[in-house]
Each structure stands twice: as structure tokens, then as C-alpha cells.
N, C-alpha and C. Protein backbone atom coordinates (compact mmCIF):
# COMPACT_ATOMS: atom_id res chain seq x y z
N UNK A 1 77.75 -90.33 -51.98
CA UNK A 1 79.09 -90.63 -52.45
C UNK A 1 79.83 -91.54 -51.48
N UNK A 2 79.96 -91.66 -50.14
CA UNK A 2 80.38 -92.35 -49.18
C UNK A 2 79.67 -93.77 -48.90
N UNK A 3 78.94 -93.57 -49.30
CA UNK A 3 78.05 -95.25 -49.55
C UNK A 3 78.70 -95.92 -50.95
N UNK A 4 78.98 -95.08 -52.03
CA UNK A 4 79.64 -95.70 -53.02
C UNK A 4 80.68 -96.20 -52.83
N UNK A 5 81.18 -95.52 -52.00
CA UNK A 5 83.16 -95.28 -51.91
C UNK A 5 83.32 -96.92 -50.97
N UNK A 6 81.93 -96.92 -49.62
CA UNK A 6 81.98 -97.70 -48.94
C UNK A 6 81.47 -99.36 -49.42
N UNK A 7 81.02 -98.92 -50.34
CA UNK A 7 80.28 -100.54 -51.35
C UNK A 7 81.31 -100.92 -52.32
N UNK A 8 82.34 -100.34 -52.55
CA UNK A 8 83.36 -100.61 -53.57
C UNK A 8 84.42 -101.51 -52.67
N UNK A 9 84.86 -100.61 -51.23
CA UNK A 9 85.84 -101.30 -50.72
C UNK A 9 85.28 -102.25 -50.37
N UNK A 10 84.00 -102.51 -49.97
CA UNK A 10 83.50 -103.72 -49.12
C UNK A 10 83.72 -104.96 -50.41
N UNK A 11 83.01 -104.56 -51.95
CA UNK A 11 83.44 -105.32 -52.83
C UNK A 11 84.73 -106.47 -53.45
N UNK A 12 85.84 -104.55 -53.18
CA UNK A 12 87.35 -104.76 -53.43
C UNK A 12 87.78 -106.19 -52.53
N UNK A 13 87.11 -105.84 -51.00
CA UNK A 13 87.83 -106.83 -49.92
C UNK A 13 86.65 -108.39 -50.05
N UNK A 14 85.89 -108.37 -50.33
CA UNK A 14 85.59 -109.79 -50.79
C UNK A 14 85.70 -109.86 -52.21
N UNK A 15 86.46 -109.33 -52.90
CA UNK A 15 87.09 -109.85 -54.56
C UNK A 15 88.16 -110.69 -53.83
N UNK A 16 89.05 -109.85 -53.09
CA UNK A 16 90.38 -110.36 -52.69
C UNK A 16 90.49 -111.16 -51.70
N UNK A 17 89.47 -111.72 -51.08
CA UNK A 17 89.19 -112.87 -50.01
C UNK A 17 88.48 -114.37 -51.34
N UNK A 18 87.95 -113.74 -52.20
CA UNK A 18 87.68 -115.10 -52.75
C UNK A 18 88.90 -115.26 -53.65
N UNK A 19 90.37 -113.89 -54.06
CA UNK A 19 91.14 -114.55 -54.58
C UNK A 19 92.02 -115.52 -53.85
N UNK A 20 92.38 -115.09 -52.38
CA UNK A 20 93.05 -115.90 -51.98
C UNK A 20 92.55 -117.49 -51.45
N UNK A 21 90.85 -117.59 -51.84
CA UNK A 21 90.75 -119.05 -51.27
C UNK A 21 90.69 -119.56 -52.29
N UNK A 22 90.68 -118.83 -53.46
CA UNK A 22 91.62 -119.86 -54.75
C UNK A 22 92.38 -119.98 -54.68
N UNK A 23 93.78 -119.03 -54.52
CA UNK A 23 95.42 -119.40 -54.68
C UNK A 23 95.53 -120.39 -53.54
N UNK A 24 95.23 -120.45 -52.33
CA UNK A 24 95.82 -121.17 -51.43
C UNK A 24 95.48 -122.01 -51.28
N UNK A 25 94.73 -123.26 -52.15
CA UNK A 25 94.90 -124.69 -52.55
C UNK A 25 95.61 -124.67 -53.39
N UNK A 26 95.74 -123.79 -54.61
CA UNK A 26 96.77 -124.44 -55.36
C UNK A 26 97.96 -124.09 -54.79
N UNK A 27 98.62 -123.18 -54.11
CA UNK A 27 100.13 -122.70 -53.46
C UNK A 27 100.18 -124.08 -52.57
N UNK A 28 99.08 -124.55 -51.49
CA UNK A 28 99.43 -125.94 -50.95
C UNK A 28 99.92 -126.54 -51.74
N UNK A 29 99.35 -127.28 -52.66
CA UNK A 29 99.81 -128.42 -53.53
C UNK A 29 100.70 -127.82 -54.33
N UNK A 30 101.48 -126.90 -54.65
CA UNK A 30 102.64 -126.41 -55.17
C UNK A 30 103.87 -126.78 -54.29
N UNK A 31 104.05 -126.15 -53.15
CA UNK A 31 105.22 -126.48 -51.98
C UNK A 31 104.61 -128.11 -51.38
N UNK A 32 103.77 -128.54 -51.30
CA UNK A 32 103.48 -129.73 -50.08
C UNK A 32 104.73 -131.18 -50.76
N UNK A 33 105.01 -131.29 -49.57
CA UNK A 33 106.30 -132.23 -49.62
C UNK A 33 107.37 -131.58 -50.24
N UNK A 34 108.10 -130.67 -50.44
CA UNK A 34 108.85 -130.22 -51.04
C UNK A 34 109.44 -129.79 -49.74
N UNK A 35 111.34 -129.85 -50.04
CA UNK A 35 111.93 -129.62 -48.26
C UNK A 35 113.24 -128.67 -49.41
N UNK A 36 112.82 -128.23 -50.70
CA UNK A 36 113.89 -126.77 -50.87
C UNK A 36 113.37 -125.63 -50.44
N UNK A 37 113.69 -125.23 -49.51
CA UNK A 37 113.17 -123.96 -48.72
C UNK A 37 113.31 -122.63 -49.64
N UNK A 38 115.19 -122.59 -50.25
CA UNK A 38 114.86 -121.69 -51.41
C UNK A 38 114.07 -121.52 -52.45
N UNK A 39 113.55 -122.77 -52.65
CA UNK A 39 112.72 -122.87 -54.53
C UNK A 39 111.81 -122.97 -53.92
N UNK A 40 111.08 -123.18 -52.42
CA UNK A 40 109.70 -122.96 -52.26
C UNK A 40 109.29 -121.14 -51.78
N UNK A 41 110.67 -120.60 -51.69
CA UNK A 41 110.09 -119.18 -51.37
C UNK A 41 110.48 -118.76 -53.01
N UNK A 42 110.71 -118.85 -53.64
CA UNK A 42 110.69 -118.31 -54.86
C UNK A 42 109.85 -118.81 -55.55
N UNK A 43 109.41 -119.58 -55.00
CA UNK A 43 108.19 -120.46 -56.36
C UNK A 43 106.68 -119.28 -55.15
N UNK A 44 106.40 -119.16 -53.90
CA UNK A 44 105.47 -118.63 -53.61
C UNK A 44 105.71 -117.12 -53.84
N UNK A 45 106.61 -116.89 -54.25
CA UNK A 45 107.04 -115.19 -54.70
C UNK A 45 106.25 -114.63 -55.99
N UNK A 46 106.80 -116.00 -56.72
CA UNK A 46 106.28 -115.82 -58.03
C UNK A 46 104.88 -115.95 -58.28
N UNK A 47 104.32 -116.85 -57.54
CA UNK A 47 102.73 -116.92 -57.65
C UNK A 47 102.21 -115.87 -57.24
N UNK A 48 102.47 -115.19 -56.08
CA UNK A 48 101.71 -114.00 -55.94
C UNK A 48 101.97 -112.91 -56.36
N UNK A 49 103.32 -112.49 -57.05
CA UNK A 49 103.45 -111.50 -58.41
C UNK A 49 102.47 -111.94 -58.87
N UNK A 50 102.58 -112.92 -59.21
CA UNK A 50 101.84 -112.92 -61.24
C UNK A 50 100.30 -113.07 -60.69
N UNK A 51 100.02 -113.77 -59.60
CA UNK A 51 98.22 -113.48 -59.23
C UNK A 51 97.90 -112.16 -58.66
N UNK A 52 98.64 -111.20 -58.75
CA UNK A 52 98.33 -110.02 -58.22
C UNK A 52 98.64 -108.66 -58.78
N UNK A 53 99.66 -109.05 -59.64
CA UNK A 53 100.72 -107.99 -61.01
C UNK A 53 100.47 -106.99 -59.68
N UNK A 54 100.30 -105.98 -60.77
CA UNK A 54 101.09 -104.44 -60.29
C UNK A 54 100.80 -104.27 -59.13
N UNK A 55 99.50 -104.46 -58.02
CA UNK A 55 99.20 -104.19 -56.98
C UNK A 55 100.25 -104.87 -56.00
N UNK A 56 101.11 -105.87 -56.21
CA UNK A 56 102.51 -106.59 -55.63
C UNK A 56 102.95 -106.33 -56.51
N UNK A 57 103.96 -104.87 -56.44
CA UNK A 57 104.90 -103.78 -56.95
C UNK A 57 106.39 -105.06 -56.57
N UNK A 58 106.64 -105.03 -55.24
CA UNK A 58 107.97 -106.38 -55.25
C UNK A 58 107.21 -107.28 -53.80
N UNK A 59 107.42 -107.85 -54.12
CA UNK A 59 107.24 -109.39 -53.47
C UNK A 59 108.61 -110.13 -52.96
N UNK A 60 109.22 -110.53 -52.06
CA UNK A 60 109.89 -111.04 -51.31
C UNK A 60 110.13 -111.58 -50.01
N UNK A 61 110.91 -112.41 -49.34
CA UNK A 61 110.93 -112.82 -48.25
C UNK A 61 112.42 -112.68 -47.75
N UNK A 62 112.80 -111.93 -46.32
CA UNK A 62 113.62 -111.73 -45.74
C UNK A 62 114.02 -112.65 -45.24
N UNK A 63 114.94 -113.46 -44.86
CA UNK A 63 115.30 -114.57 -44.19
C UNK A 63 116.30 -113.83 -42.70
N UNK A 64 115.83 -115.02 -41.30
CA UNK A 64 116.22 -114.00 -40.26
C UNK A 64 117.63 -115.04 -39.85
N UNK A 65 118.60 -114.14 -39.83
CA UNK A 65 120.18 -114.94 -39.26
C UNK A 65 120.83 -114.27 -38.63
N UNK A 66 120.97 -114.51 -37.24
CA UNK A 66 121.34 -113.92 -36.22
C UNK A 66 120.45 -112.52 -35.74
N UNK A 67 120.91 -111.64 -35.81
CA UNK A 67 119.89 -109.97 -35.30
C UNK A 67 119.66 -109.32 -36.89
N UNK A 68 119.64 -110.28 -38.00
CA UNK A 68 119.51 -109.54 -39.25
C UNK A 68 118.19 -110.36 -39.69
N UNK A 69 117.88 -109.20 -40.69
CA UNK A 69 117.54 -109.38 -41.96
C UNK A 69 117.91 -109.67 -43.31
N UNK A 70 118.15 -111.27 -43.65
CA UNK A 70 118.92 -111.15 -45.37
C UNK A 70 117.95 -111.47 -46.27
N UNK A 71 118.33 -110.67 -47.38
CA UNK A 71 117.10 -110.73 -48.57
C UNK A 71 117.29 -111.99 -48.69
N UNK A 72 116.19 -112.91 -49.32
CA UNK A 72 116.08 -113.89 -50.12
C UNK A 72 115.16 -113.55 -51.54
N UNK A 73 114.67 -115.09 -51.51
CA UNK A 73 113.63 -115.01 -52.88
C UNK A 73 112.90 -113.56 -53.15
N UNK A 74 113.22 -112.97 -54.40
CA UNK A 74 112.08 -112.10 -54.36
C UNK A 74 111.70 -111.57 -55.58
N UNK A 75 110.97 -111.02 -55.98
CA UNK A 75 110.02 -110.25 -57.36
C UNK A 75 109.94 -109.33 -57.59
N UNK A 76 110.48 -107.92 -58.10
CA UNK A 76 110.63 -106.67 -58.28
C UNK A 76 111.50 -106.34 -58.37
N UNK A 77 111.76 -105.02 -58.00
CA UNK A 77 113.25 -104.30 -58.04
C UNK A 77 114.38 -104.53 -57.12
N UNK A 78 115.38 -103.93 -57.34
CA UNK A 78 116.42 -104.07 -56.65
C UNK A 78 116.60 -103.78 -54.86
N UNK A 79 116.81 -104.69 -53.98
CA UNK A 79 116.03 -104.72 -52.39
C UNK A 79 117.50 -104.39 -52.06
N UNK A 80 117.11 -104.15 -50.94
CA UNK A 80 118.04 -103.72 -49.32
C UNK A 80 119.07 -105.40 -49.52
N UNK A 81 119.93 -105.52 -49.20
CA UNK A 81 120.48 -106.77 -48.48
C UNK A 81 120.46 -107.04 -47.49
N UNK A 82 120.26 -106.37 -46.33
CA UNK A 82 120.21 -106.76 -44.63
C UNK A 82 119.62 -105.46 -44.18
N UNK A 83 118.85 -106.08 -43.02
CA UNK A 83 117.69 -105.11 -42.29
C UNK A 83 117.44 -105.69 -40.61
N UNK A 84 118.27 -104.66 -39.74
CA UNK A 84 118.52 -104.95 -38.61
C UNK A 84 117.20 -105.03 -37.96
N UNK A 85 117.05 -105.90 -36.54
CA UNK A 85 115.90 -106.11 -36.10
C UNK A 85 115.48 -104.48 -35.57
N UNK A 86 113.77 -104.49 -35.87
CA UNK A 86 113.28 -103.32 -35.25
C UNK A 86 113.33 -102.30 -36.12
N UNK A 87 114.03 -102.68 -37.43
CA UNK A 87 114.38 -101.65 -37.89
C UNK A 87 114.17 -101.51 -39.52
N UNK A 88 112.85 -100.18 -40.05
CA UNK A 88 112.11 -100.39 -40.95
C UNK A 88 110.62 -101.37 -41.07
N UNK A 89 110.24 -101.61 -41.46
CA UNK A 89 108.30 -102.17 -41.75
C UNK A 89 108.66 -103.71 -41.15
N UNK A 90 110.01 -104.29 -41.84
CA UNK A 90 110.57 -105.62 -42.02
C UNK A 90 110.95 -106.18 -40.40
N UNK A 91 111.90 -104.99 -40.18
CA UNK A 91 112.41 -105.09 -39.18
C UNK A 91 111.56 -105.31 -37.86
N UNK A 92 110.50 -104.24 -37.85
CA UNK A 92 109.61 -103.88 -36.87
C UNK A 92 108.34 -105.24 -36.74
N UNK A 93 108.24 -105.75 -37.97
CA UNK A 93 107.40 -106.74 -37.88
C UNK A 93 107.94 -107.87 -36.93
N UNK A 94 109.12 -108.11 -37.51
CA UNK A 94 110.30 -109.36 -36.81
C UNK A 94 110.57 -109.46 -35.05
N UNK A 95 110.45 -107.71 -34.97
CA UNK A 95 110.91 -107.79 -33.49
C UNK A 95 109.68 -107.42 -32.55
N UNK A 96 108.26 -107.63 -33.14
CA UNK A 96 106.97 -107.57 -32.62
C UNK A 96 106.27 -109.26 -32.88
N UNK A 97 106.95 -109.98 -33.77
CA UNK A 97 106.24 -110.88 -34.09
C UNK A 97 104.87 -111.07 -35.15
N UNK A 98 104.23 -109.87 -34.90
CA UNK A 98 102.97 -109.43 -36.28
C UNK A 98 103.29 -108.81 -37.40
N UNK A 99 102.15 -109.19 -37.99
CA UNK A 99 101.75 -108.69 -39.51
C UNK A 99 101.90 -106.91 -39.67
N UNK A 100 102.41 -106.58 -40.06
CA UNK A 100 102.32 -105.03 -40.07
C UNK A 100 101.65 -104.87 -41.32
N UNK A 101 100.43 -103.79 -41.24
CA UNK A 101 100.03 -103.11 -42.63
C UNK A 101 100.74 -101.51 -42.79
N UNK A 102 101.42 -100.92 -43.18
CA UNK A 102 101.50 -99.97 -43.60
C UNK A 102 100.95 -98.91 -44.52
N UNK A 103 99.57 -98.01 -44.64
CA UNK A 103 99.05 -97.55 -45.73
C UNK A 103 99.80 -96.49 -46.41
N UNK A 104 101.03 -95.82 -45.77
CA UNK A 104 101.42 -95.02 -46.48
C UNK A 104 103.14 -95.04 -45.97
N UNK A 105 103.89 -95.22 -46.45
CA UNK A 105 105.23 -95.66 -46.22
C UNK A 105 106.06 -94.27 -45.58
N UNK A 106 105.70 -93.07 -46.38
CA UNK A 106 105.93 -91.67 -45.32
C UNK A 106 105.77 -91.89 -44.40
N UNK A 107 104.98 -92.25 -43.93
CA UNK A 107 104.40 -92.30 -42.47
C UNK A 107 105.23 -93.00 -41.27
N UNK A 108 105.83 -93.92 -41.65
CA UNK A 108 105.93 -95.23 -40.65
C UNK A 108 107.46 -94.51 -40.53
N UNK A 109 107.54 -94.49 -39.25
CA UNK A 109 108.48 -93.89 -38.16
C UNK A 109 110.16 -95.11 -38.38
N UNK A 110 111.18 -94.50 -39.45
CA UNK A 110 112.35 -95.10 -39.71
C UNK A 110 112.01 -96.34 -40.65
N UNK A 111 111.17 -96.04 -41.24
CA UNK A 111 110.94 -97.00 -43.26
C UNK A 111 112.14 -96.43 -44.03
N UNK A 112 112.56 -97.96 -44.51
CA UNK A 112 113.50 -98.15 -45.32
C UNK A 112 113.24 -97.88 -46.92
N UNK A 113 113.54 -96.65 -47.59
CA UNK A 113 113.47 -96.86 -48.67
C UNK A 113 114.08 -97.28 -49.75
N UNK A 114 113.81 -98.63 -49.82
CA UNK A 114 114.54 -100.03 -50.76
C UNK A 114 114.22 -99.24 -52.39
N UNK A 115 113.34 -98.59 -52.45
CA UNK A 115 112.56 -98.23 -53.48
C UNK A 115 111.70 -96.98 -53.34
N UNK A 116 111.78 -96.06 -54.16
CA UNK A 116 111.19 -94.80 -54.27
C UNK A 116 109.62 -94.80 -54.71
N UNK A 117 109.67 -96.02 -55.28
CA UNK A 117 108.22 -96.03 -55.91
C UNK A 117 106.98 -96.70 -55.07
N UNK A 118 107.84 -97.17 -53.87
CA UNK A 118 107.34 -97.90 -53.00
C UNK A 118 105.98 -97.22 -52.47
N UNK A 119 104.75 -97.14 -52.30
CA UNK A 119 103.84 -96.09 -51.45
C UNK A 119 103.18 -97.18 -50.05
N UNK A 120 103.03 -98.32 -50.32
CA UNK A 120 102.37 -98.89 -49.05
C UNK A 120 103.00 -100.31 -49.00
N UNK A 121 102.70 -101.12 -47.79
CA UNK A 121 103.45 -102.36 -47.49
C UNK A 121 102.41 -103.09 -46.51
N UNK A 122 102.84 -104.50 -46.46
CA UNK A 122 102.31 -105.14 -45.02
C UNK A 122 103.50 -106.37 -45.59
N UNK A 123 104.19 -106.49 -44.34
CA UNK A 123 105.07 -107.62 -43.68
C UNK A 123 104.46 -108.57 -42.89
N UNK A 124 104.52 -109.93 -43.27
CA UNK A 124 103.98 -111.03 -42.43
C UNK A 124 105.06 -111.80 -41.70
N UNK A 125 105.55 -111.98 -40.75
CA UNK A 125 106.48 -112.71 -40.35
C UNK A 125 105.99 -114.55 -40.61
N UNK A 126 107.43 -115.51 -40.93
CA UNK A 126 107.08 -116.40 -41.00
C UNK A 126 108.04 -117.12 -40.11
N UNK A 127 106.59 -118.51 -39.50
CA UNK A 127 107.41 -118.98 -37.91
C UNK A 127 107.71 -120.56 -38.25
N UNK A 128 108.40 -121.13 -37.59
CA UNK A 128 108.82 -122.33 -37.61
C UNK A 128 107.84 -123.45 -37.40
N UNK A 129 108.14 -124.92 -37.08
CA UNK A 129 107.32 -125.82 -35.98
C UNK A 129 107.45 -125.28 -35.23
N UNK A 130 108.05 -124.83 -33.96
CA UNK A 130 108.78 -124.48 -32.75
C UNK A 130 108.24 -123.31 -32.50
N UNK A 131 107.60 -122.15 -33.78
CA UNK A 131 107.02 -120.83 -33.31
C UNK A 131 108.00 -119.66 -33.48
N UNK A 132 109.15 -120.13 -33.68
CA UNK A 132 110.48 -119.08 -33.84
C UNK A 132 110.13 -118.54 -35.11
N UNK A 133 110.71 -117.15 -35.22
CA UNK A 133 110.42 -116.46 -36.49
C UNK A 133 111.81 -117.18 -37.69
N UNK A 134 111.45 -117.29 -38.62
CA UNK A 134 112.71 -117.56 -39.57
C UNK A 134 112.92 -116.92 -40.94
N UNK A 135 111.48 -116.03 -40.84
CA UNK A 135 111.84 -115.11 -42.31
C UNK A 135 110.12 -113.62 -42.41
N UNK A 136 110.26 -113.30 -43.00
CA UNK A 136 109.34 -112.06 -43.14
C UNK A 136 108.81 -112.14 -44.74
N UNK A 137 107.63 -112.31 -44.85
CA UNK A 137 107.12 -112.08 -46.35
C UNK A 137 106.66 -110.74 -46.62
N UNK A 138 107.57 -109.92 -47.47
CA UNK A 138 107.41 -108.77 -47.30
C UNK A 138 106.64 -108.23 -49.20
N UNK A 139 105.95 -107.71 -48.22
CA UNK A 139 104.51 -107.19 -50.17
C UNK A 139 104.63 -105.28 -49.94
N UNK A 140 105.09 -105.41 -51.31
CA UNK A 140 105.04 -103.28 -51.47
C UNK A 140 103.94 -103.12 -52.77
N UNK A 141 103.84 -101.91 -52.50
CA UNK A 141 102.32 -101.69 -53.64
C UNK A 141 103.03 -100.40 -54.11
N UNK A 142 102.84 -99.68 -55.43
CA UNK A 142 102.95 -98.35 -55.72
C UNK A 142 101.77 -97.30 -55.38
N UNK A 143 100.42 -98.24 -54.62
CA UNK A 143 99.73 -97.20 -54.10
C UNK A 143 99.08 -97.19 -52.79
N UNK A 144 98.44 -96.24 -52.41
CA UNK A 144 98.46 -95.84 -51.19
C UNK A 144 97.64 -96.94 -50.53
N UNK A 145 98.00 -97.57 -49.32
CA UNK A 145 96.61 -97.80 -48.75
C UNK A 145 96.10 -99.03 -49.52
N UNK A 146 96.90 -100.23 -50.24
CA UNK A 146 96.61 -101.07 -51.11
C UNK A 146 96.87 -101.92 -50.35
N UNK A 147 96.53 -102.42 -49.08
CA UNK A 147 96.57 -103.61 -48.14
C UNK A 147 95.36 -103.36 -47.37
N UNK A 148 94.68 -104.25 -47.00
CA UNK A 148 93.59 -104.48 -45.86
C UNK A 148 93.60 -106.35 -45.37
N UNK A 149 92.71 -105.98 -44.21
CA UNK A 149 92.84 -107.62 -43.50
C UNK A 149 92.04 -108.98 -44.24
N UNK A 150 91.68 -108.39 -45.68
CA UNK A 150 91.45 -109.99 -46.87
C UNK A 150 93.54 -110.33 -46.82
N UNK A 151 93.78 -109.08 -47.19
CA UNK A 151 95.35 -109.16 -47.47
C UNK A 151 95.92 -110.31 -46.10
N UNK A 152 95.95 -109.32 -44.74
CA UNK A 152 96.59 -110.08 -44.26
C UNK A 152 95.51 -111.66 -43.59
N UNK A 153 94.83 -111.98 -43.92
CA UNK A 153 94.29 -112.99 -43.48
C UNK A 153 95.30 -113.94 -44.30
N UNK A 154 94.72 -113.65 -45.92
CA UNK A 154 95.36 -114.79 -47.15
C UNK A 154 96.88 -115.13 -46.37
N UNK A 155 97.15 -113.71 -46.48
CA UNK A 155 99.04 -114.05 -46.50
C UNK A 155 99.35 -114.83 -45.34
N UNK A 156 98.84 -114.58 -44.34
CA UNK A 156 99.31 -114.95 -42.92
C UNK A 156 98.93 -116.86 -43.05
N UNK A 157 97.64 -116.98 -44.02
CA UNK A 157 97.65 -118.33 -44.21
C UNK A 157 98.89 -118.54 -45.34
N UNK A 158 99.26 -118.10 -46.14
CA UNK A 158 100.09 -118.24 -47.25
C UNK A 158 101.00 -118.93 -46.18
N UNK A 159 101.38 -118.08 -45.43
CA UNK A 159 102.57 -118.16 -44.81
C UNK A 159 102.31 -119.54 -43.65
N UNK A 160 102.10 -120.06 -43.26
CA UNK A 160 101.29 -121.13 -42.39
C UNK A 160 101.65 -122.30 -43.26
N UNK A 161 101.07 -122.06 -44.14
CA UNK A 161 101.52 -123.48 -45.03
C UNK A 161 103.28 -123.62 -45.32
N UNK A 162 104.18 -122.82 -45.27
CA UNK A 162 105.17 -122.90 -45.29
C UNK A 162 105.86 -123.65 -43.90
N UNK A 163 105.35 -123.88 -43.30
CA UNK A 163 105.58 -124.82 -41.90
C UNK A 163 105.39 -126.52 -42.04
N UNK A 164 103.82 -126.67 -43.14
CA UNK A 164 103.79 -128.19 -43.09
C UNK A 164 104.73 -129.04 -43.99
């Protein structure tokens, strides 16, 4: 049974490594040359809702101004408006600089619950030319443990291309 369990995820995580080296030629050539920062985080919001439906429960990006967190573009339910540094999945990503995976949102020591239905997360921070953080791409799932490192590889490139 543990060989099954273990041939499925190994499956699951190269399904979701060959989805993202499809989306991320076309998400390039979606944003490339484009300098609306709002309509390019809402246009990459929307692509990865709809290439991912229910498993990206809400999809959004935090934008960072001053010691906050302000919602921007996003896909799902109704979000937090501001999220102090350090503080929550969002927060904690911002004031570490990394990708946080979260498998179970109980868990994680002062998580914000934006949403009840929320069960798992991973936050990617996104950096400038310069390397400065300027926003957080934040992905919730309704189930447990629905992120692994196909996840954050794609996203962290997702997010990369938002620089050129």
C-alpha cells in the first residue's frame, strides 16, 4: 500500500511539473512587455485559477507598502485587506524572504484566517530588479497538504518573470 501511495505522489508531482512547463511560456508571452503591473497581476491570477480550478481555492497577490501587506489582484473569496510584516503565512514569508509551504493551516503558529475553508497554503514572495520584495503570491487549497516543491519551483518561476 505505501508503494502505491508513494507512485501516485511521485506521479501527482511530475503531472504538475509538466503542467507548469506548459503554463510558463504561455504566462511569459502573456505579461512580456506589458508595464500595467495591476492587469499583469490579475491577468497571472486568473491563469492559474482557471489552470488549476479548485486545487487554487483563492489565488492572489499581496502588494508590500511600507511594514504592510495590501491585498491586490486576486481569485476567490473575500481576503484580509492588510497583513503586517511577520505576521500570518503572508506575512512570515515577506519578513524571511522565502517561499513558505504550509500543509495544514492549523498548524502554522499565528495564520490568518482570511477564510474558513482555507486547509493549506504556500506564499512566494515577489522581488524587484534590485532584489527588494514588492509583493507575495499567495495560493490556498481546501485540502490538506495540496502544495509540494513542482508547486513551488513553477511559482517561484511564475514569479521571476514578473521582473522582466
Amino acid at each position: 500500500m505505501q508503494n502505491k501511495d508513494k507512485n501516485k505522489t511521485e506521479n501527482e508531482t511530475k503531472s504538475r511539473r509538466s503542467i507548469y512547463e506548459e503554463i510558463i511560456p504561455q504566462i511569459k508571452s502573456l505579461i512580456e512587455g506589458e508595464d500595467n503591473t495591476i492587469g499583469v497581476l490579475a491577468n497571472v491570477t486568473a491563469f492559474l485559477r482557471t489552470t488549476f480550478g479548485e486545487r487554487f481555492f483563492w489565488v492572489g497577490f499581496y502588494l508590500v507598502k511600507g511594514e504592510e501587506l495590501l491585498l491586490g489582484p486576486f481569485q476567490g473569496t473575500i481576503a484580509c485587506y492588510r497583513i503586517k510584516k511577520g505576521r500570518g503565512v503572508c506575512g512570515t514569508a515577506w519578513q524571511r524572504g522565502e517561499t513558505i509551504i504550509v500543509d495544514d493551516v492549523e498548524e502554522f503558529p499565528g495564520h490568518i484566517a482570511c477564510s474558513s475553508l482555507s486547509r493549506s497554503e504556500i506564499v512566494v514572495p515577489v522581488r524587484n530588479a534590485e532584489g527588494d520584495i514588492t509583493a507575495v503570491l499567495d495560493i490556498d487549497s481546501t485540502e490538506l497538504s495540496a502544495f509540494d516543491n513542482a508547486d513551488r519551483e513553477g511559482l517561484e518561476t511564475i514569479v521571476q518573470l514578473l521582473n522582466q
